[in-house]
C-alpha atoms as a PDB file:
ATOM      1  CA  UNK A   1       0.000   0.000   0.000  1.00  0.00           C
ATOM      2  CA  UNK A   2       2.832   2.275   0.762  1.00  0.00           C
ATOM      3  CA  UNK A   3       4.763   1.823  -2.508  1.00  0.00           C
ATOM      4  CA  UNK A   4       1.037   2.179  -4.390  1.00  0.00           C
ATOM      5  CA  UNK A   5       0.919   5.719  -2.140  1.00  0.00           C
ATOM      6  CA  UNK A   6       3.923   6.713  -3.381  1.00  0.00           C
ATOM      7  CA  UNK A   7       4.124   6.034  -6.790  1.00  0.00           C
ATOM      8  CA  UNK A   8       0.749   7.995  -7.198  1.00  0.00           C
ATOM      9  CA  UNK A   9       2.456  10.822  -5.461  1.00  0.00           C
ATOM     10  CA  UNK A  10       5.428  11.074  -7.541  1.00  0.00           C
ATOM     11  CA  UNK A  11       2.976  11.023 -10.559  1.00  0.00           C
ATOM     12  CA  UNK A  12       1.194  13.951  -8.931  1.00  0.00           C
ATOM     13  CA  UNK A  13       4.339  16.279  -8.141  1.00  0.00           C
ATOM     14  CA  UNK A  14       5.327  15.267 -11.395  1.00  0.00           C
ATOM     15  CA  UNK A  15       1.950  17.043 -12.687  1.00  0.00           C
ATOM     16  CA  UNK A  16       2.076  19.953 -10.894  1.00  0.00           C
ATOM     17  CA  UNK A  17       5.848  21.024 -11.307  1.00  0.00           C
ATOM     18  CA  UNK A  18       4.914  20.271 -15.284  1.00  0.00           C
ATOM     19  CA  UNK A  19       1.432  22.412 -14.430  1.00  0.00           C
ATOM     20  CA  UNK A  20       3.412  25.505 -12.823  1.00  0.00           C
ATOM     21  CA  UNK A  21       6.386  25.396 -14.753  1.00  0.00           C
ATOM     22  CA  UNK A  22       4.437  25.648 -18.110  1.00  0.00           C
ATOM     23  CA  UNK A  23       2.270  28.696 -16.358  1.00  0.00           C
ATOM     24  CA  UNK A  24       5.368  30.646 -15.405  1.00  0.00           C
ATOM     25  CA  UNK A  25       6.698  30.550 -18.882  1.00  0.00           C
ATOM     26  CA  UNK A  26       3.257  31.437 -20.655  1.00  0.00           C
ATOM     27  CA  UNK A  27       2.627  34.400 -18.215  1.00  0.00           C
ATOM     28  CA  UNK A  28       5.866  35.823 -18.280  1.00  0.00           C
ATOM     29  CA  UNK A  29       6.130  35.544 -22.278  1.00  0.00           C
ATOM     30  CA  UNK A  30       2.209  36.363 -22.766  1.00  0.00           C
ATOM     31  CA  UNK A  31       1.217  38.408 -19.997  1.00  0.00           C
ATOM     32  CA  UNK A  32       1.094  41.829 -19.063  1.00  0.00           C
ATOM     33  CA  UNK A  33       4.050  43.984 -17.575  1.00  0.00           C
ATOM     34  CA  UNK A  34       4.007  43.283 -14.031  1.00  0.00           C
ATOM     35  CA  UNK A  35       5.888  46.567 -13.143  1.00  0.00           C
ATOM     36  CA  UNK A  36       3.434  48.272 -15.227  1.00  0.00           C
ATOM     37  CA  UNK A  37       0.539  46.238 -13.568  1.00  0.00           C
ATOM     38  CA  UNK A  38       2.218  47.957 -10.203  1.00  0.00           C
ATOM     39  CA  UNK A  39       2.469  51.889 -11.071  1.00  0.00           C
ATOM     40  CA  UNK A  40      -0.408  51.609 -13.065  1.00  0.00           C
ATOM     41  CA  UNK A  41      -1.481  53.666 -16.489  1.00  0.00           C
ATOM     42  CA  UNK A  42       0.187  56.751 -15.945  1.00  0.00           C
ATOM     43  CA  UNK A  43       3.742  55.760 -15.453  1.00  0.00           C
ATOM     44  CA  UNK A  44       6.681  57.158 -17.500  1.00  0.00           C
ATOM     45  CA  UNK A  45       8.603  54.729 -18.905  1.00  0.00           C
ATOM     46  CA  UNK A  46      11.312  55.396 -16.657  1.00  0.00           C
ATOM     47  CA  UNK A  47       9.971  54.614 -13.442  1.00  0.00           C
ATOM     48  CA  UNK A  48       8.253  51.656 -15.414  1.00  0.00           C
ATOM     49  CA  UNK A  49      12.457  50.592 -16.222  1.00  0.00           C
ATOM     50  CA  UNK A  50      13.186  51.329 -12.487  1.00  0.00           C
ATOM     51  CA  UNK A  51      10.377  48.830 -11.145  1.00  0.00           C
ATOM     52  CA  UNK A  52      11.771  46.114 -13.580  1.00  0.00           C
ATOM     53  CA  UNK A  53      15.309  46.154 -12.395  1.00  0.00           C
ATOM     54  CA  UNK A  54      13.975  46.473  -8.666  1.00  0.00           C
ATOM     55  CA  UNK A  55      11.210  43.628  -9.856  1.00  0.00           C
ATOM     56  CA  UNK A  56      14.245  41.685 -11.192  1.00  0.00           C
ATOM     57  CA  UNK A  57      12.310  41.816 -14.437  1.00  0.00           C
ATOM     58  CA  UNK A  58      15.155  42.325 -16.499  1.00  0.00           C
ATOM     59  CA  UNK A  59      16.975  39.224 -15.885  1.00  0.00           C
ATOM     60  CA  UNK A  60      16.842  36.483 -18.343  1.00  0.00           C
ATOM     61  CA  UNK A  61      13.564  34.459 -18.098  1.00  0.00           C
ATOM     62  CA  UNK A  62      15.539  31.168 -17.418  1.00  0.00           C
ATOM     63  CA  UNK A  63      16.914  32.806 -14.187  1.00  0.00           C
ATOM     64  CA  UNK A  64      13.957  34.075 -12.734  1.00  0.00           C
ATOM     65  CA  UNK A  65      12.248  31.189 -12.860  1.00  0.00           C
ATOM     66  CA  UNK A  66      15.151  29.153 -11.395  1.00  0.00           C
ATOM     67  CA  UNK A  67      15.103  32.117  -8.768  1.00  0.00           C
ATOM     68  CA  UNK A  68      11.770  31.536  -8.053  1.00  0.00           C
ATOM     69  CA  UNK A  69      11.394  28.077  -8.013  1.00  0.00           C
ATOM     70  CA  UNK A  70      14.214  28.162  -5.727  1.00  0.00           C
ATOM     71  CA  UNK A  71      12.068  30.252  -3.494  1.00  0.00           C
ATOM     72  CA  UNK A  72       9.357  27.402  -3.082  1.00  0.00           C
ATOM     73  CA  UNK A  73      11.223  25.058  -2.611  1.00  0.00           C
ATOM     74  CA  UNK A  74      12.351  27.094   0.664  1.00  0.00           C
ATOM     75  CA  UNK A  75       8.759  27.849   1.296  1.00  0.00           C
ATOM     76  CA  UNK A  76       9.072  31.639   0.103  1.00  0.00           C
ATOM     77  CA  UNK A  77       6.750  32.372  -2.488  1.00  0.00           C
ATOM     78  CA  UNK A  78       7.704  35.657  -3.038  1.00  0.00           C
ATOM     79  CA  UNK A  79       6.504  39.415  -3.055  1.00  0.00           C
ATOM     80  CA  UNK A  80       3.358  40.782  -4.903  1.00  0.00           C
ATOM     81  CA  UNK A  81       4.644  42.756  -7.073  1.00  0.00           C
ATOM     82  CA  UNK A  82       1.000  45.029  -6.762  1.00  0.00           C
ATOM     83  CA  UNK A  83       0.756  45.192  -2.870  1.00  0.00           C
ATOM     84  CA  UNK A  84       4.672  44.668  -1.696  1.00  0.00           C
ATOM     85  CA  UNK A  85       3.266  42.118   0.235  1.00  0.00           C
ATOM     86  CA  UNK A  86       4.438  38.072   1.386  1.00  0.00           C
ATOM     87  CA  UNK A  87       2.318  36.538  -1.031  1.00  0.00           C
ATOM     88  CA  UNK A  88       2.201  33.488   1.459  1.00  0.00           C
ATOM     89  CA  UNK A  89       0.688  36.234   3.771  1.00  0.00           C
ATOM     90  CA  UNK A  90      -1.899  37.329   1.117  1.00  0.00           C
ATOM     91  CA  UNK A  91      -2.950  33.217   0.394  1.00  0.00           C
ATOM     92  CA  UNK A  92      -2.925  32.301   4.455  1.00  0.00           C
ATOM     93  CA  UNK A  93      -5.068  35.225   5.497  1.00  0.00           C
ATOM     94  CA  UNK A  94      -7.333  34.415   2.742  1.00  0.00           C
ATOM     95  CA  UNK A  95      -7.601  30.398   3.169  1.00  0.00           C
ATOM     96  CA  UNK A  96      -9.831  30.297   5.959  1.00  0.00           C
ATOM     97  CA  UNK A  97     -12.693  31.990   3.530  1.00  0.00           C
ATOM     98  CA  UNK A  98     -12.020  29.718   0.727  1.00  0.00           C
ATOM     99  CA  UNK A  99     -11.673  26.348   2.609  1.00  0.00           C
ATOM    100  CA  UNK A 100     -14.515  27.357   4.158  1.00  0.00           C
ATOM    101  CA  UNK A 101     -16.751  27.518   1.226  1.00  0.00           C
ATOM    102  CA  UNK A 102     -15.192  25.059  -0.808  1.00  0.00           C
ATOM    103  CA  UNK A 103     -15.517  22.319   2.061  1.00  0.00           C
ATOM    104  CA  UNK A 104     -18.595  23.414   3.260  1.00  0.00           C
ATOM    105  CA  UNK A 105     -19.781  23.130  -0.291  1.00  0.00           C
ATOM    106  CA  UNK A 106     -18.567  19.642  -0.679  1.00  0.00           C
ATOM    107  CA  UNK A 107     -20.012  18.117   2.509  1.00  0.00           C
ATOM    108  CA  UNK A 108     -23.376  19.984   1.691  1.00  0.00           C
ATOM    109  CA  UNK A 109     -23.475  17.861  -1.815  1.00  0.00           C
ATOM    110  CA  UNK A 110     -21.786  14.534  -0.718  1.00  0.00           C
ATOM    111  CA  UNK A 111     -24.777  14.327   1.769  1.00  0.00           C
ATOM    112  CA  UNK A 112     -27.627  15.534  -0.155  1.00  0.00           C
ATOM    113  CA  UNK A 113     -26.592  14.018  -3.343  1.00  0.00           C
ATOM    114  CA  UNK A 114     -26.080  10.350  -2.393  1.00  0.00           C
ATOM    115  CA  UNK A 115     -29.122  10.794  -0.514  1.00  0.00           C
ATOM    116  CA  UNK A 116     -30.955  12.210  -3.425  1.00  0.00           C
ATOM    117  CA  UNK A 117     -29.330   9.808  -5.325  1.00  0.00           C
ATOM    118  CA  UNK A 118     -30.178   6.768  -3.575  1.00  0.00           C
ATOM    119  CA  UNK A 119     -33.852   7.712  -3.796  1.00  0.00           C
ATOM    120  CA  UNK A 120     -34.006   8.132  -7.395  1.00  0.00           C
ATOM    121  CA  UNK A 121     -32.106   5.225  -7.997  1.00  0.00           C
ATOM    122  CA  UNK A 122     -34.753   2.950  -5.477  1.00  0.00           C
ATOM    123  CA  UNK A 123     -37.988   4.567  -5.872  1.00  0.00           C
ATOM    124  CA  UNK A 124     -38.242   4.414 -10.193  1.00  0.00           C
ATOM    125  CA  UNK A 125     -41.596   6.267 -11.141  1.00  0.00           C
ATOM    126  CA  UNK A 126     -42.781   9.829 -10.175  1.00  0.00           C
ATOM    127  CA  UNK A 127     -40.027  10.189  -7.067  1.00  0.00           C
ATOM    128  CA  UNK A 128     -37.543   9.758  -9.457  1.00  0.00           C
ATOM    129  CA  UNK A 129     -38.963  11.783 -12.463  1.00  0.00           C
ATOM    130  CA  UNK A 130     -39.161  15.087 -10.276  1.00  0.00           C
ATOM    131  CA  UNK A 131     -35.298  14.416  -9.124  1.00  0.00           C
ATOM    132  CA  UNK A 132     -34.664  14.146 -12.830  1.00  0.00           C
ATOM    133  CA  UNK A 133     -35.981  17.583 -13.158  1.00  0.00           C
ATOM    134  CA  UNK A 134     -34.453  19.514 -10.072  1.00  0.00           C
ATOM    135  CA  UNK A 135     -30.903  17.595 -11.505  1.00  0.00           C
ATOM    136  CA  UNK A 136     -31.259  18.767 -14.986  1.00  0.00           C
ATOM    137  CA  UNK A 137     -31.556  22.330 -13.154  1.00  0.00           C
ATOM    138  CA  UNK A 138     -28.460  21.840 -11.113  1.00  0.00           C
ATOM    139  CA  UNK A 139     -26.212  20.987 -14.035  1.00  0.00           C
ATOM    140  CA  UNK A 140     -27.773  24.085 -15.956  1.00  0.00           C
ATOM    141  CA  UNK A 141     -27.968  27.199 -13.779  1.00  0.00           C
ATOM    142  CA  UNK A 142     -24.448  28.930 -13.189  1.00  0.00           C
ATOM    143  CA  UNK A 143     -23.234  29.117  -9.685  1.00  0.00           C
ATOM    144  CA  UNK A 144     -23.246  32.701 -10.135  1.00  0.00           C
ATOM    145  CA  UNK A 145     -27.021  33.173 -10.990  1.00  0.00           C
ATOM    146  CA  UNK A 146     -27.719  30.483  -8.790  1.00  0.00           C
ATOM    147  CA  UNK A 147     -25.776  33.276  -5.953  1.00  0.00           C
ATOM    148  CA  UNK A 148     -27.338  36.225  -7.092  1.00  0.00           C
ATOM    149  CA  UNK A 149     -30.687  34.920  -6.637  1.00  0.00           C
ATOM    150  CA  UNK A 150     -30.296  33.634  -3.194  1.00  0.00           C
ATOM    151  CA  UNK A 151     -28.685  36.738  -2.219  1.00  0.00           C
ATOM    152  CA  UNK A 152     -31.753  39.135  -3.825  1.00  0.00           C
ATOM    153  CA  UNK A 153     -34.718  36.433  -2.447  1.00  0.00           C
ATOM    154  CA  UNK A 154     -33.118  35.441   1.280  1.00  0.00           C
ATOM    155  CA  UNK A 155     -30.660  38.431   1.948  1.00  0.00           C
ATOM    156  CA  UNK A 156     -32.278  41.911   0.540  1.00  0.00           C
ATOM    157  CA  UNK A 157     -35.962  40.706   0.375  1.00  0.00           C
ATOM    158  CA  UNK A 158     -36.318  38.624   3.896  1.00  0.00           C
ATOM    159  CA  UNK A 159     -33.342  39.344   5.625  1.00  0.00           C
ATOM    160  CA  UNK A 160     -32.653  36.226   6.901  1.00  0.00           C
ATOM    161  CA  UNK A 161     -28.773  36.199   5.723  1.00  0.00           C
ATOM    162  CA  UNK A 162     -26.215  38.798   5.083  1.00  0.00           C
ATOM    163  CA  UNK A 163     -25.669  39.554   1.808  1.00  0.00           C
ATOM    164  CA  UNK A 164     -21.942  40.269   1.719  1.00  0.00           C
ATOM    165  CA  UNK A 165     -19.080  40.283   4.293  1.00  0.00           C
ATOM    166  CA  UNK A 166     -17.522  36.904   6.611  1.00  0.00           C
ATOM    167  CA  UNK A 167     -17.089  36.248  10.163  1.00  0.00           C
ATOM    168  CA  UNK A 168     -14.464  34.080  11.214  1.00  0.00           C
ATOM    169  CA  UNK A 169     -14.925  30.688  12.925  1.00  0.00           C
ATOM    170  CA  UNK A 170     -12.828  31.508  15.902  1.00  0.00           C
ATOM    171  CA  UNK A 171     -14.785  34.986  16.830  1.00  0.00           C
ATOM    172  CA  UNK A 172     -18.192  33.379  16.358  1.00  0.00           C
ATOM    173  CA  UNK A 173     -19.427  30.011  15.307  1.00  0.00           C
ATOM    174  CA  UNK A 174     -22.862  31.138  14.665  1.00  0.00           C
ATOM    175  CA  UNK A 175     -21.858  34.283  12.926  1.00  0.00           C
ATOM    176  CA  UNK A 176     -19.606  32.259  10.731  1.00  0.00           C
ATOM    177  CA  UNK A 177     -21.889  29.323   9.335  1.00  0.00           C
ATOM    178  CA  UNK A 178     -24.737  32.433   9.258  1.00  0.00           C
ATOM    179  CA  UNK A 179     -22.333  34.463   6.870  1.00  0.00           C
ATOM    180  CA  UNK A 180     -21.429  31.598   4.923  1.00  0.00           C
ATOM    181  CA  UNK A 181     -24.569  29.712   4.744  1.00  0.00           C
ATOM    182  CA  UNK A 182     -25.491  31.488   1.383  1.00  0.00           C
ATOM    183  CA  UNK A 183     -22.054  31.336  -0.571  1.00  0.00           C
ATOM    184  CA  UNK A 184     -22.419  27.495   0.153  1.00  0.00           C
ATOM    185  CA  UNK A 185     -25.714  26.827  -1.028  1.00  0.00           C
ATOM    186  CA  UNK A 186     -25.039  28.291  -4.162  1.00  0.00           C
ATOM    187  CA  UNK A 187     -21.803  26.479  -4.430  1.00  0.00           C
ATOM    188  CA  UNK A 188     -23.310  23.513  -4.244  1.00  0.00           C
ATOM    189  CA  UNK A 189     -25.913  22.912  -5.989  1.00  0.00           C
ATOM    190  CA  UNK A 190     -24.823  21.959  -9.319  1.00  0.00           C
ATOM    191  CA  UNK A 191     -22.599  19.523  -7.449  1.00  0.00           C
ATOM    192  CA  UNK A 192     -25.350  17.935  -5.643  1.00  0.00           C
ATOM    193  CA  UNK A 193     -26.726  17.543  -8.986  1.00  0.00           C
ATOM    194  CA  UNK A 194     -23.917  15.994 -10.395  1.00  0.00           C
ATOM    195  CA  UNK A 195     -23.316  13.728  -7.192  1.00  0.00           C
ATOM    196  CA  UNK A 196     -26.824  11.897  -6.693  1.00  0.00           C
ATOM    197  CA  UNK A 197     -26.793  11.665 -10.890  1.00  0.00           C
ATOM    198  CA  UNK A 198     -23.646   9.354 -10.842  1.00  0.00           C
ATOM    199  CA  UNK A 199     -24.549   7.473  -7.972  1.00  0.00           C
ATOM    200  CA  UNK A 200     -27.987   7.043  -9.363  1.00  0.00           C
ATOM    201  CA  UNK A 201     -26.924   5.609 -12.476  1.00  0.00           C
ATOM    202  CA  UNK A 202     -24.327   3.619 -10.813  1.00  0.00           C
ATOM    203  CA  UNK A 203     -26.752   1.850  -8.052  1.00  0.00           C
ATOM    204  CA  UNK A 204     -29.037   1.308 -10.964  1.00  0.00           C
ATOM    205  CA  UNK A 205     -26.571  -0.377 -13.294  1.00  0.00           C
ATOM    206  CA  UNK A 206     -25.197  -2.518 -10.026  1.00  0.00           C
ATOM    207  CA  UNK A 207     -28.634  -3.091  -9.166  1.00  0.00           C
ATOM    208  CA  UNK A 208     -29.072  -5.134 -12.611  1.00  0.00           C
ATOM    209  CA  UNK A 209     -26.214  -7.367 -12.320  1.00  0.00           C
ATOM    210  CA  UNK A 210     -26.525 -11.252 -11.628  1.00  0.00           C
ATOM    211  CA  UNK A 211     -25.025 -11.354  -8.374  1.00  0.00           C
ATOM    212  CA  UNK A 212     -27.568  -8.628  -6.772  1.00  0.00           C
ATOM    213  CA  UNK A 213     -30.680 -11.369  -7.987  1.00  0.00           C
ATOM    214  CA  UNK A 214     -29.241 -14.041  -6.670  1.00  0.00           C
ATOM    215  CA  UNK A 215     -28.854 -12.186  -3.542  1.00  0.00           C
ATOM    216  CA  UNK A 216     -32.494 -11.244  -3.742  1.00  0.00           C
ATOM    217  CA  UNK A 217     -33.406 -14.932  -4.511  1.00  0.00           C
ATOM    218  CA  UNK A 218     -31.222 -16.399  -0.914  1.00  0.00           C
ATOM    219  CA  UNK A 219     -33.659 -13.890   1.014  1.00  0.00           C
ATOM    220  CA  UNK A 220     -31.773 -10.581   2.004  1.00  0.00           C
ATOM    221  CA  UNK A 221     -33.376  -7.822   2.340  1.00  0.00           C
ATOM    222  CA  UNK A 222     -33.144  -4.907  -0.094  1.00  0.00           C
ATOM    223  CA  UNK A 223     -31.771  -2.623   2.523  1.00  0.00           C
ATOM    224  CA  UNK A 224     -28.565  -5.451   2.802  1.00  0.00           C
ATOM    225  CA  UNK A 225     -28.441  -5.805  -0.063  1.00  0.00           C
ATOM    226  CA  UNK A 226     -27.963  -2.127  -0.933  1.00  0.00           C
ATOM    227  CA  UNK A 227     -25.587  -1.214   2.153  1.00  0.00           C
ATOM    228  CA  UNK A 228     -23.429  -3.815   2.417  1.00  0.00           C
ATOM    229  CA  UNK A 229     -22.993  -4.747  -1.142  1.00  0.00           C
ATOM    230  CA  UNK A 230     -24.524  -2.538  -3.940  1.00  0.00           C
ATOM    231  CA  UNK A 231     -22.780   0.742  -2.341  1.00  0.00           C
ATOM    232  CA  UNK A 232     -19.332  -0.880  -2.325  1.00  0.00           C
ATOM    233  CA  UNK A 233     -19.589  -1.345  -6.147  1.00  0.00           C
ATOM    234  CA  UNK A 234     -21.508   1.939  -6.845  1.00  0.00           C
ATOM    235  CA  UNK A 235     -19.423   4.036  -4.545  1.00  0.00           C
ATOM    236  CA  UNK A 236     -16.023   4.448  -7.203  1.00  0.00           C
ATOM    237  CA  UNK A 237     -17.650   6.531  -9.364  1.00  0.00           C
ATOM    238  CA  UNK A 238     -19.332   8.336  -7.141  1.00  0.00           C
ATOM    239  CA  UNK A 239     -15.457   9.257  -5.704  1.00  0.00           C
ATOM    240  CA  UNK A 240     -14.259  10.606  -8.799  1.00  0.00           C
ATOM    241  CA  UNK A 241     -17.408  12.777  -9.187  1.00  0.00           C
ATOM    242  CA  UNK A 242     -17.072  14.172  -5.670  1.00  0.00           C
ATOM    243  CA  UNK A 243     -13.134  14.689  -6.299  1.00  0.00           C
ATOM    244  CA  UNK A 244     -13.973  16.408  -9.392  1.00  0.00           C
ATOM    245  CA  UNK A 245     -16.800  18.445  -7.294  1.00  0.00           C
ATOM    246  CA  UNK A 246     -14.352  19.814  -4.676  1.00  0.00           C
ATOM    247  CA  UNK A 247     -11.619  20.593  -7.140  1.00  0.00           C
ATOM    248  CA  UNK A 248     -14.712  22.793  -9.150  1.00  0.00           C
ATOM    249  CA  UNK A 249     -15.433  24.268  -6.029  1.00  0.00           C
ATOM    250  CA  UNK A 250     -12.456  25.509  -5.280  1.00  0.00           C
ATOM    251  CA  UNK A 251     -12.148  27.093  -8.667  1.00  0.00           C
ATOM    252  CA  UNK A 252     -15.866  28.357  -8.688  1.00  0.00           C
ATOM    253  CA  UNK A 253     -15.548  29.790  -5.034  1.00  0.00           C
ATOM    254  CA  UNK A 254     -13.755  32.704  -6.733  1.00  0.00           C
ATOM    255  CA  UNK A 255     -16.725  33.848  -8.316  1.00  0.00           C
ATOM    256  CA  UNK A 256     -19.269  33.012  -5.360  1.00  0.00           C
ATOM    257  CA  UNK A 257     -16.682  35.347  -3.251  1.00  0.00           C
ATOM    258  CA  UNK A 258     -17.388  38.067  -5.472  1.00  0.00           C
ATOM    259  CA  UNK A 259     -20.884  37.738  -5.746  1.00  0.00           C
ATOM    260  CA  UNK A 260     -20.777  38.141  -2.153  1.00  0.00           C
ATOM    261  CA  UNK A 261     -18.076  40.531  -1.395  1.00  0.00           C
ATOM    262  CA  UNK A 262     -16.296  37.411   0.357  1.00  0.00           C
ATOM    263  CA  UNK A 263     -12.115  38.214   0.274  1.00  0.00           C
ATOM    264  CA  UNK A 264     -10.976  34.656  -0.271  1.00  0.00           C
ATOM    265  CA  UNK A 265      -8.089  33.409  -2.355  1.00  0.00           C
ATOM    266  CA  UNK A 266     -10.381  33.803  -5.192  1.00  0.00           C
ATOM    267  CA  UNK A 267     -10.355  37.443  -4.586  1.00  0.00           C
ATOM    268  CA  UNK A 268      -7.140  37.381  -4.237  1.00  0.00           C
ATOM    269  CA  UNK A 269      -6.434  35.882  -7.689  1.00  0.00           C
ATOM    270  CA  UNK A 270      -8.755  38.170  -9.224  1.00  0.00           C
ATOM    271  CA  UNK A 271      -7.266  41.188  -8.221  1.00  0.00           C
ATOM    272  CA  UNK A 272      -3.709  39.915  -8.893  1.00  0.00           C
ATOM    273  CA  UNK A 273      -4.822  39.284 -12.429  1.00  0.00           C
ATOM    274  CA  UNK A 274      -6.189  42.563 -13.308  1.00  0.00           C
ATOM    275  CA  UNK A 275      -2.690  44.189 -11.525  1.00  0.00           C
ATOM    276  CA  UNK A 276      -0.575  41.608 -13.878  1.00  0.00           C
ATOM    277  CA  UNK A 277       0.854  40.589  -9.932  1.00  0.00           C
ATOM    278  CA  UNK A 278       2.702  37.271 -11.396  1.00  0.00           C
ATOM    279  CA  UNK A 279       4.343  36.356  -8.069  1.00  0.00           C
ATOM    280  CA  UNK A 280       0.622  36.192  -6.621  1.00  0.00           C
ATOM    281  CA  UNK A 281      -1.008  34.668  -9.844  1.00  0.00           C
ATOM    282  CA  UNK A 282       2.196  31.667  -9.365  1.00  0.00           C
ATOM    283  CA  UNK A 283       1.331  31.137  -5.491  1.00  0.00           C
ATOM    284  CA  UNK A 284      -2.300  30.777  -6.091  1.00  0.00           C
ATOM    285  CA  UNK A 285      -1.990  28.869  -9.173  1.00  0.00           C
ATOM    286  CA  UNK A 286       0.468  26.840  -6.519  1.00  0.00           C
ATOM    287  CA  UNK A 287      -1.699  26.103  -3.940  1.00  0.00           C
ATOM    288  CA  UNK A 288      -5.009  25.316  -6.347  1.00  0.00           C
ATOM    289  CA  UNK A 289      -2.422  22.763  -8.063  1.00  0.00           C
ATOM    290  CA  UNK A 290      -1.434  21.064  -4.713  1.00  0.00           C
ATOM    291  CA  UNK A 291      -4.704  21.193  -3.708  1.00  0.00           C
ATOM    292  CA  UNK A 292      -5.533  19.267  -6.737  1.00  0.00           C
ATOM    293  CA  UNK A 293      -2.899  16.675  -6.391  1.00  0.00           C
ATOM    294  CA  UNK A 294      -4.056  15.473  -2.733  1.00  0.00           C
ATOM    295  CA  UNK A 295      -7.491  15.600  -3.430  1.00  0.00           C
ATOM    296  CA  UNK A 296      -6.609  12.845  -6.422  1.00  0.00           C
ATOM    297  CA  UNK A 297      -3.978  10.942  -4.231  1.00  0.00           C
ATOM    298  CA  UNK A 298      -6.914  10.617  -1.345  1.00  0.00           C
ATOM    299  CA  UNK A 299      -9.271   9.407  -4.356  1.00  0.00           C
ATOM    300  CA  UNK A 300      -6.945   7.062  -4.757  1.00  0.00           C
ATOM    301  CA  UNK A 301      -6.480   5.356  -1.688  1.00  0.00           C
ATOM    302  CA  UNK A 302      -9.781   4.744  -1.212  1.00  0.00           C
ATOM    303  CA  UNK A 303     -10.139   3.621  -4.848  1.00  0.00           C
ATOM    304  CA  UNK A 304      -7.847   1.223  -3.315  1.00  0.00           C
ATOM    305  CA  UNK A 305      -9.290   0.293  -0.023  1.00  0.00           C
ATOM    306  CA  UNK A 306     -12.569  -1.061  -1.916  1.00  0.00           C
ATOM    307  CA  UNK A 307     -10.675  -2.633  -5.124  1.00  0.00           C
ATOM    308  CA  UNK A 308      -7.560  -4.269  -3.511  1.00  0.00           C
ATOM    309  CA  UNK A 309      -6.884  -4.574  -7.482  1.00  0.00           C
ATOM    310  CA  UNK A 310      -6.326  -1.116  -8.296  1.00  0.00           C
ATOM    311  CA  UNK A 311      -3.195  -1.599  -5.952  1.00  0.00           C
ATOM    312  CA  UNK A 312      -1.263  -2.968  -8.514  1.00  0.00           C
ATOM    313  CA  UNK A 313      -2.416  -1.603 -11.141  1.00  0.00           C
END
């Protein structure tokens, strides 16, 4: 099992240092002067020259990204270039909002979607038809609209939730899960969608197969049979989609955050890109990468646990 853990997390690292490294070079060759980005429109082009050299800018390409690969490897990501701020500072203070959401999101449609998906898949008929609709609706609506809505219907109309702003955990529990209740919702909803449609179709298909009859036929009872054997088989596919859920999330909570004036990492990335802030752009696109990689790697090892095959595969 250990030697199966590792080899998946070689292939991983291997991914993201081929991920960042390719970024680096396109945004430095393609992007947008980052001393520019930093003095803004009105600069002269000698003060623009000046914030190069003191950007290290003008070095070859090659050597800054050896310089700043160098950095993260020592766990220094660097300055923003924008806001002459740690950028590890800028991504730390921010995390709490973002893990927030994107968890919160992610437990919110693991639960509701194998439960909605369970349903469909073992009451067939009207039960299932109307979850058909409301999943068709999940996959189409934007996260956005999906956002704005809540926040005009349950935050300006009734009151019942802020509409912008975030309280942290450690000041106030209640405050916090009141002030991100919203953002999470509408995070979540196409991924409930998507959840409780792949386990559907998976218990269904599983439910067909000759072994489930002839359990049927020796007596056990449906519930059994659909806990203790039909999940087990179902459950893989189900994994990938909710891996593939959290790793949207975290992506999509950028535009939730603005929707509701949440400052996040998504924020963060935002504002970095409109400033041209590489050095911020690189640490984000860092962490999101990383993020990636153990999400996949913990995929794995339960993929693993429940198919002893995929071991040595």
């Amino acid at each position: 099992m250990l030697g199966f853990i590792g080899r998946r997390l070689a292939t991983g690292l291997l991914l993201a240092f081929s991920v960042v490294t390719g970024m680096f070079f396109f945004l430095m060759l393609t992007g947008s002067d980052p001393a520019r980005g930093a003095l803004g429109l009105y600069a002269t082009e000698e003060q623009v020259a000046v914030k190069r050299e003191q950007l290290g800018l003008d070095r070859p390409l090659v050597e800054q990204y050896l310089s700043w690969l160098s950095g993260v490897v020592r766990g220094d990501l660097g300055v923003s270039s924008a806001q002459n701020a740690e950028v590890s500072d800028l991504i730390v203070t921010r995390l709490p909002v973002t893990v927030s959401l994107a968890l919160g999101a992610v437990l919110v449609a693991a639960v509701l979607g194998v439960v909605l998906g369970l349903l469909a898949a073992t009451r067939p008929g009207t039960f299932d038809r109307v979850l058909q609709v409301f999943m068709v609706l999940g996959f189409s609506l934007p996260n956005f609209w999906v956002a704005i809505i809540l926040a005009l219907v349950f935050a300006v109309q009734l009151g019942w939730f802020p509409a912008t702003g975030y309280v942290h955990l450690g000041d106030s529990p209640g405050g916090w899960l009141w002030s991100i209740t919203l953002p999470i919702v509408a995070l979540s909803i196409g991924s409930i969608a998507a959840i409780a449609q792949q386990l559907r179709n998976s218990v269904i298909t599983v439910n067909s197969q000759d072994y489930v009859r002839t359990l049927r036929s020796r007596g056990l009872s449906q519930r059994d049979i659909l806990l203790t054997h039909v999940l087990r088989n179902a459950a893989p596919p189900a994994l990938t989609m909710l891996s593939l859920q959290f790793i949207a999330a975290m992506s999509g909570a950028a535009i939730i955050e603005r929707v509701f004036g949440l400052q996040g990492i998504g924020a963060v990335a935002i504002n970095a890109s409109g400033n041209s802030d590489i050095p911020v752009i690189m640490g984000v696109l860092l962490f999101t990468v990383l993020v990636v990689v153990l999400v996949n790697l913990a995929v794995d090892i339960l993929y693993a646990a429940l198919n002893p095959k995929v071991r040595n595969a």
